[in-house]
PDB file of N, CA and C in Angstrom:
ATOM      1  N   UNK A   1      14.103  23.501-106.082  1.00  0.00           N
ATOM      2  CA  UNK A   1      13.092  22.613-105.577  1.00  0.00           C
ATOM      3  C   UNK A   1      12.019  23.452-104.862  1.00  0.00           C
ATOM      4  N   UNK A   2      10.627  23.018-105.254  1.00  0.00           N
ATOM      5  CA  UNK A   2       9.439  23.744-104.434  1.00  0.00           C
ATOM      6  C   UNK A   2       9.713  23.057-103.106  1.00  0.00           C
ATOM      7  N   UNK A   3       8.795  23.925-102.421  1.00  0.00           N
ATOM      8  CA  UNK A   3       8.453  23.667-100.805  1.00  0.00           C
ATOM      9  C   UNK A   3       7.287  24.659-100.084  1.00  0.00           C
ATOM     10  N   UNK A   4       6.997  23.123 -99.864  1.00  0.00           N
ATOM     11  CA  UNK A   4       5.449  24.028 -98.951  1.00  0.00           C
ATOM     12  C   UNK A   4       5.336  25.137 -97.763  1.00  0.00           C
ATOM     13  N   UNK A   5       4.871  26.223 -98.349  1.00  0.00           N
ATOM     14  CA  UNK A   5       5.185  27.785 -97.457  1.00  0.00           C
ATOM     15  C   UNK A   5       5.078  27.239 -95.845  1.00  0.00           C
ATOM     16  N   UNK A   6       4.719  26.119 -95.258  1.00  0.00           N
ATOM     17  CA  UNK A   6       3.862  25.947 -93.940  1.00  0.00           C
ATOM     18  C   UNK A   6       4.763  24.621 -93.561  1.00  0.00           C
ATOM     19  N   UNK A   7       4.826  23.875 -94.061  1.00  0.00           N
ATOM     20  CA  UNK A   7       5.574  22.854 -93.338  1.00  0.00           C
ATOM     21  C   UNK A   7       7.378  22.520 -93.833  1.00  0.00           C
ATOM     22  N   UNK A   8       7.425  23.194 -94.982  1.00  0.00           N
ATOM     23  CA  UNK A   8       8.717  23.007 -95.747  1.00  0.00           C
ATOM     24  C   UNK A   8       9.349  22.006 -96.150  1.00  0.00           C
ATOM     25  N   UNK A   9       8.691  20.922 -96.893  1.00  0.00           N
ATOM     26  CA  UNK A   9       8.564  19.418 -97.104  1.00  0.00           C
ATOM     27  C   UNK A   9       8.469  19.861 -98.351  1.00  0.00           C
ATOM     28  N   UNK A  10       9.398  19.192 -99.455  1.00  0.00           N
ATOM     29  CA  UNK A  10       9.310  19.600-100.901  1.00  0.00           C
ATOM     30  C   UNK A  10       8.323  18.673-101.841  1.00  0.00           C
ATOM     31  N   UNK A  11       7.710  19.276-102.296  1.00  0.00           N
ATOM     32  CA  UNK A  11       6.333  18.852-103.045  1.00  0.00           C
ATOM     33  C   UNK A  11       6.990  17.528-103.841  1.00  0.00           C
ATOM     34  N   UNK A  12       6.073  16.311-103.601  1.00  0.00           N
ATOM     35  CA  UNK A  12       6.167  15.257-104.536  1.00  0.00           C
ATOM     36  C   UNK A  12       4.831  15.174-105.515  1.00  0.00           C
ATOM     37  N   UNK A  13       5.209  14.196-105.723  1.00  0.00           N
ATOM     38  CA  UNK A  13       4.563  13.526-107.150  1.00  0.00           C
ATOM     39  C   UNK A  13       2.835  13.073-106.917  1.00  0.00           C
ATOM     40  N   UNK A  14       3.369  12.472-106.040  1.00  0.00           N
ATOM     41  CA  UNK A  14       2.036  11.361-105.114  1.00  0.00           C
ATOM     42  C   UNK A  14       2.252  11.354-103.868  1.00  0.00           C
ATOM     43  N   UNK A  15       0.617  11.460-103.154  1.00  0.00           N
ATOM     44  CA  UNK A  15       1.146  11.037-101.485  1.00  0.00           C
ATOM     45  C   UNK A  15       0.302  12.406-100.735  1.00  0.00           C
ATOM     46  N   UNK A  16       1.036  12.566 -99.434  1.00  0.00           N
ATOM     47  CA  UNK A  16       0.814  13.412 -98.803  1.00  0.00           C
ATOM     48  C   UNK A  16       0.941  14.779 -99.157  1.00  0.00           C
ATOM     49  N   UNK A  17       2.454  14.454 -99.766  1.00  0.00           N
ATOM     50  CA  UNK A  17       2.935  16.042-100.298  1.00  0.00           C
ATOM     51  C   UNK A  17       2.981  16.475-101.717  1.00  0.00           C
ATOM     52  N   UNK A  18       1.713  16.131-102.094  1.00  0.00           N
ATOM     53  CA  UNK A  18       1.310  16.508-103.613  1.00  0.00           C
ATOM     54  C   UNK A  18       0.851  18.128-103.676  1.00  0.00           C
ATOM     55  N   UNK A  19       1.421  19.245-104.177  1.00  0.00           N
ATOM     56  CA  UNK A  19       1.294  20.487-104.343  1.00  0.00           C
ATOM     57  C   UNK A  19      -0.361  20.427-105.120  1.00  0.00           C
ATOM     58  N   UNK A  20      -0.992  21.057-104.446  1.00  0.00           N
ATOM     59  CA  UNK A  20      -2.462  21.365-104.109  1.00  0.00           C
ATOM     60  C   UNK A  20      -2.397  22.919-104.276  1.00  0.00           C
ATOM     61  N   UNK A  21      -3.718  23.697-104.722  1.00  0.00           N
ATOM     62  CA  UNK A  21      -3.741  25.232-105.098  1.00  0.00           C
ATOM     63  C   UNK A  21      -4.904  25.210-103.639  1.00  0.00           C
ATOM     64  N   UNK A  22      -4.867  26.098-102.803  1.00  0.00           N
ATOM     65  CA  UNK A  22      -6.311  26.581-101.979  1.00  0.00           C
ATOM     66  C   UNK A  22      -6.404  28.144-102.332  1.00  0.00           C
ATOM     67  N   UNK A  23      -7.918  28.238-102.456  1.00  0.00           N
ATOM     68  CA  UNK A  23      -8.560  28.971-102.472  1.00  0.00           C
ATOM     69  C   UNK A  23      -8.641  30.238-101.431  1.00  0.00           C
ATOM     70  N   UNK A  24      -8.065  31.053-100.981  1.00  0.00           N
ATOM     71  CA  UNK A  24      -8.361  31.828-100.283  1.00  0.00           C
ATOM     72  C   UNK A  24     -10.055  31.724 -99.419  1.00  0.00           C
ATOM     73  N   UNK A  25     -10.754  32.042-101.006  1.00  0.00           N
ATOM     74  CA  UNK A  25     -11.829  32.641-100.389  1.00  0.00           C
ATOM     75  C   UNK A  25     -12.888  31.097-100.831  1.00  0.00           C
ATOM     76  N   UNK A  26     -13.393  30.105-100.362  1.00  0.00           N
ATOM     77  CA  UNK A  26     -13.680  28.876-100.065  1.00  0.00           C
ATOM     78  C   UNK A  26     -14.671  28.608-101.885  1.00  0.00           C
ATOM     79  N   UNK A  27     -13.603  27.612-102.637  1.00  0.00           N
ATOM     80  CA  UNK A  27     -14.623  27.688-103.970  1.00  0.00           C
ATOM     81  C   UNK A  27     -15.915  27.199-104.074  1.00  0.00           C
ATOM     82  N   UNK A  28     -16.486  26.541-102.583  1.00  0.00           N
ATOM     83  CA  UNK A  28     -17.484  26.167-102.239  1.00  0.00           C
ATOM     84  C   UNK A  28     -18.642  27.365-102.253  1.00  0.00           C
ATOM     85  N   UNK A  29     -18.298  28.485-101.592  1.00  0.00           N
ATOM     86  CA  UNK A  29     -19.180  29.828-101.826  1.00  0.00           C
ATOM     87  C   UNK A  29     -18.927  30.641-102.973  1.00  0.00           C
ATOM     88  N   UNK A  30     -17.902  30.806-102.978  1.00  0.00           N
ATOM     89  CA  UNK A  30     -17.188  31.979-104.012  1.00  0.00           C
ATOM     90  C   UNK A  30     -16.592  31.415-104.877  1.00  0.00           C
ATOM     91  N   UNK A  31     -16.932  30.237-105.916  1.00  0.00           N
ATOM     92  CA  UNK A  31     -16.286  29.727-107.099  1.00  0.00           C
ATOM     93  C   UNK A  31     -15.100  29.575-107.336  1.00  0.00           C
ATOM     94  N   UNK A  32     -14.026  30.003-108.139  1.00  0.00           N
ATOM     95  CA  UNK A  32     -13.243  29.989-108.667  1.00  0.00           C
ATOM     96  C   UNK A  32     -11.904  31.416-108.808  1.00  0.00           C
ATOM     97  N   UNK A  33     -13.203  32.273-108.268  1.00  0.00           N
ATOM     98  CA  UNK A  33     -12.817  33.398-108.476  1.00  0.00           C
ATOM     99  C   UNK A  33     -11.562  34.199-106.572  1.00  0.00           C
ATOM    100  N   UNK A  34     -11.360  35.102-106.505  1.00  0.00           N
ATOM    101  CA  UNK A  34     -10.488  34.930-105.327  1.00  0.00           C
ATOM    102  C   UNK A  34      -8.707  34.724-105.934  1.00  0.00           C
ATOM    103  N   UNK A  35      -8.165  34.975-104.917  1.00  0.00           N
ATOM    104  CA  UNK A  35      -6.455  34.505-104.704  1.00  0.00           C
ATOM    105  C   UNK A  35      -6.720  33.054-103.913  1.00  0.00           C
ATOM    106  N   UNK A  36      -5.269  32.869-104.429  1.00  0.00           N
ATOM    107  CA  UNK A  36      -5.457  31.460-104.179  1.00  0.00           C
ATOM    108  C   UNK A  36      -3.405  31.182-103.944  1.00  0.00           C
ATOM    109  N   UNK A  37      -3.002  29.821-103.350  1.00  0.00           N
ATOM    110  CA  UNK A  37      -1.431  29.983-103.734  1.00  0.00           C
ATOM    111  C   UNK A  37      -1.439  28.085-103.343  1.00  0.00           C
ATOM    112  N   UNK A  38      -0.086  27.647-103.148  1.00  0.00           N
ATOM    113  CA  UNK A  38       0.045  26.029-103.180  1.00  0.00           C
ATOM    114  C   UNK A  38       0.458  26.057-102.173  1.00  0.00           C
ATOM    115  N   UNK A  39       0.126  24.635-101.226  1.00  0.00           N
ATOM    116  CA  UNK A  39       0.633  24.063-100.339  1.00  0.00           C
ATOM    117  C   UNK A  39       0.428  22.522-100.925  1.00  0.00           C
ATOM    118  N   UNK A  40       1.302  21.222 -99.546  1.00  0.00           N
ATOM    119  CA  UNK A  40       1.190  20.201 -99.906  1.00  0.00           C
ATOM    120  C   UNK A  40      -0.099  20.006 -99.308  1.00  0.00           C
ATOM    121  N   UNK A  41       0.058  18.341 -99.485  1.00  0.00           N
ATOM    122  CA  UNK A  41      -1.731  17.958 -99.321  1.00  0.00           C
ATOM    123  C   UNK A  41      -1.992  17.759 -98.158  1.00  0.00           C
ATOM    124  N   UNK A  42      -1.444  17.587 -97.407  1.00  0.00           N
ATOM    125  CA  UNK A  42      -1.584  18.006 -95.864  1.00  0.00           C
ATOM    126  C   UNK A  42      -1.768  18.573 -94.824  1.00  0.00           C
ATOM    127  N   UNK A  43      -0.782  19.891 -95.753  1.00  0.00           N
ATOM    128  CA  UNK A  43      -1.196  21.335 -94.830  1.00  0.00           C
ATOM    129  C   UNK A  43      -2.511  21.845 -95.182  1.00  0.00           C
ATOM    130  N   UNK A  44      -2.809  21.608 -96.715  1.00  0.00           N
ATOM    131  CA  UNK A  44      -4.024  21.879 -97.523  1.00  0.00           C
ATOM    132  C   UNK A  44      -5.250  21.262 -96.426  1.00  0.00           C
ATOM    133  N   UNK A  45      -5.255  19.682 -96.419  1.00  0.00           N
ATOM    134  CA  UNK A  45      -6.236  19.460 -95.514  1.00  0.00           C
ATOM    135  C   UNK A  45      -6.361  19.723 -94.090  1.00  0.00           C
ATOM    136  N   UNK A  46      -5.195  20.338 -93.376  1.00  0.00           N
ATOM    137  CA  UNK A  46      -5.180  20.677 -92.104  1.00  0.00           C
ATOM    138  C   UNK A  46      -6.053  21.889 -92.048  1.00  0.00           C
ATOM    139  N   UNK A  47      -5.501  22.904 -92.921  1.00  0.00           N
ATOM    140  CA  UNK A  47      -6.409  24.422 -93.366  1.00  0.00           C
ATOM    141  C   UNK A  47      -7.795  24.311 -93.231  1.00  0.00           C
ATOM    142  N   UNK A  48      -7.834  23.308 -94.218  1.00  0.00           N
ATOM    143  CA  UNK A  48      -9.394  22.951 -94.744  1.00  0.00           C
ATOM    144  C   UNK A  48     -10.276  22.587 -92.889  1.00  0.00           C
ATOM    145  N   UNK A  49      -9.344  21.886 -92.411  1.00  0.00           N
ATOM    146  CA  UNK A  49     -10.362  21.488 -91.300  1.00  0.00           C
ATOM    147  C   UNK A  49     -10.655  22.869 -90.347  1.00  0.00           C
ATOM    148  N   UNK A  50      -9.777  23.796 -90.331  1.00  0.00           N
ATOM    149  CA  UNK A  50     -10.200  24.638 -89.852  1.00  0.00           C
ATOM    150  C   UNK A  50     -11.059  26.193 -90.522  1.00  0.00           C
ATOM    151  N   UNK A  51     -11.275  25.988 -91.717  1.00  0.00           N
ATOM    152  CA  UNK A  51     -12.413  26.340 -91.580  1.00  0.00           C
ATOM    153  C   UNK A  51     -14.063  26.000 -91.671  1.00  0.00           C
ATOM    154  N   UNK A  52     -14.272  26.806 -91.089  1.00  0.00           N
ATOM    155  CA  UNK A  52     -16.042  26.265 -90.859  1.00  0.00           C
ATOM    156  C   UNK A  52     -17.129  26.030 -91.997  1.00  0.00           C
ATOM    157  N   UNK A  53     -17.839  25.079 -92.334  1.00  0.00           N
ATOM    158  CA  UNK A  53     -18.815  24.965 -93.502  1.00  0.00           C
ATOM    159  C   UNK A  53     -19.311  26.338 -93.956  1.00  0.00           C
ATOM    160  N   UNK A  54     -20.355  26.946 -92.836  1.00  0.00           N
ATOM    161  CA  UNK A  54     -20.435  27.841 -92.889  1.00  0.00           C
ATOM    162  C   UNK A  54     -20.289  29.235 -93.775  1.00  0.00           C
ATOM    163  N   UNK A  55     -20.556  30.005 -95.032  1.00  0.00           N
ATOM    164  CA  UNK A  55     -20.283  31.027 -95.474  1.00  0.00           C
ATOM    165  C   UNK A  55     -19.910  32.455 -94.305  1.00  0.00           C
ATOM    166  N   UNK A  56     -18.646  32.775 -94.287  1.00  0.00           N
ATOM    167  CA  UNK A  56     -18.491  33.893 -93.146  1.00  0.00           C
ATOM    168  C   UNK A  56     -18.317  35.447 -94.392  1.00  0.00           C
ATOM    169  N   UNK A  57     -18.043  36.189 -93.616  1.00  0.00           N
ATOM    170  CA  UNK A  57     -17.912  37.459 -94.361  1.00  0.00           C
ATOM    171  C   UNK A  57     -16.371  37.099 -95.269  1.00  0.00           C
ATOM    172  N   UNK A  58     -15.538  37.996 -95.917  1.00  0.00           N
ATOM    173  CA  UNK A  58     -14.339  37.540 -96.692  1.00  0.00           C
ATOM    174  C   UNK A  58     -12.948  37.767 -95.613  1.00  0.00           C
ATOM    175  N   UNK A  59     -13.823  38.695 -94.854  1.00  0.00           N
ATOM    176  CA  UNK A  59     -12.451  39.152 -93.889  1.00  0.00           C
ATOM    177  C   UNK A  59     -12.057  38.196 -93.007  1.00  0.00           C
ATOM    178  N   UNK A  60     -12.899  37.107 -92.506  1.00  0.00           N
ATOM    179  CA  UNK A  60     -12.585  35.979 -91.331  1.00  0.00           C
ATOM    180  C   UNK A  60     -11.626  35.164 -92.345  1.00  0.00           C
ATOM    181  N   UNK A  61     -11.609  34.558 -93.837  1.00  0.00           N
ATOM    182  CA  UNK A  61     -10.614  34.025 -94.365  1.00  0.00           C
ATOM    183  C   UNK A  61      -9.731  34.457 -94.383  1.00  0.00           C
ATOM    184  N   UNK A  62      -9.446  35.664 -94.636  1.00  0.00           N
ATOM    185  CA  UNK A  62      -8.017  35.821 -94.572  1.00  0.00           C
ATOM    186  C   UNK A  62      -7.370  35.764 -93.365  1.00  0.00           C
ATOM    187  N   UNK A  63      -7.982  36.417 -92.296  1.00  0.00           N
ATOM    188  CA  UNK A  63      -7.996  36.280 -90.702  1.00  0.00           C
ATOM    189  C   UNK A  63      -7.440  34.587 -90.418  1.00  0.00           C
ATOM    190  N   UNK A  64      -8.272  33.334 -90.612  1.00  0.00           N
ATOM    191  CA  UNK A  64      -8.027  32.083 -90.361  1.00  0.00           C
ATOM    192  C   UNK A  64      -6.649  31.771 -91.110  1.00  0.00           C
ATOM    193  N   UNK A  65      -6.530  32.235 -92.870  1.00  0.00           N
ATOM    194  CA  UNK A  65      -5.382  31.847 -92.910  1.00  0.00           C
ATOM    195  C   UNK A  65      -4.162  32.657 -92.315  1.00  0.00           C
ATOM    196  N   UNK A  66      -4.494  33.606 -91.965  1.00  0.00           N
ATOM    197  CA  UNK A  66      -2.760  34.399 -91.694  1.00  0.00           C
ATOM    198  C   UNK A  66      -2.356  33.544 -90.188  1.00  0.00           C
ATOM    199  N   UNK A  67      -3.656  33.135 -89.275  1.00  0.00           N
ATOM    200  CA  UNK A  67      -3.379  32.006 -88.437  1.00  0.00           C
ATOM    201  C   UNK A  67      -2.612  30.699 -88.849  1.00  0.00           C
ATOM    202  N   UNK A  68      -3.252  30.156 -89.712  1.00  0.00           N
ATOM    203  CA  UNK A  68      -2.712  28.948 -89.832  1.00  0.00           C
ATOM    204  C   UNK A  68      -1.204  29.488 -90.504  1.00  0.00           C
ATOM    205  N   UNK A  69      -0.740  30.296 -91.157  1.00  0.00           N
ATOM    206  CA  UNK A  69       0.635  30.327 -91.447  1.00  0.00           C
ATOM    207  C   UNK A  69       1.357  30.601 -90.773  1.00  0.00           C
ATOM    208  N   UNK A  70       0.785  31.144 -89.446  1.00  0.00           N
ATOM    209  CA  UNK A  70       1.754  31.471 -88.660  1.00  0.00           C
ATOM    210  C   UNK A  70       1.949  30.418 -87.649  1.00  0.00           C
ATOM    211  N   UNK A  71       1.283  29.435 -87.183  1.00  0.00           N
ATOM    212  CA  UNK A  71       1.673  28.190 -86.976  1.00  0.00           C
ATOM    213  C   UNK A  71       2.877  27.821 -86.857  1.00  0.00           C
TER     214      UNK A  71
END
């Protein structure tokens, strides 16, 4: 059974904990291109709120996420 690296709630079907891909590096600036890995849809949007609209350099993403995983 999967499970989300951050909260450890095993990925469903529908719902909250629907396995979602994020982007490392925000596909809003940087497309498609980047590492990327799954969480559910929750932790996904928790992430998301913390980072800033904003385009930052590449090094503050990885910086924000190694925060939020360590959570």
């Amino acid at each position: 059974m999967e499970v989300c690296p951050v909260c450890g709630s095993a990925y469903r079907q529908l719902g909250n904990r629907q396995k979602t891909c994020h982007h490392v590096l925000p596909k809003r600036h940087f497309g498609e291109t980047g590492e990327r890995f799954y969480l559910c849809r929750t932790c996904h949007n928790e992430l998301e709120r913390q980072i800033p609209f904003g385009r930052l350099p590449e090094k503050h993403y990885y910086d924000i996420l190694r925060s939020f995983l360590r959570e």
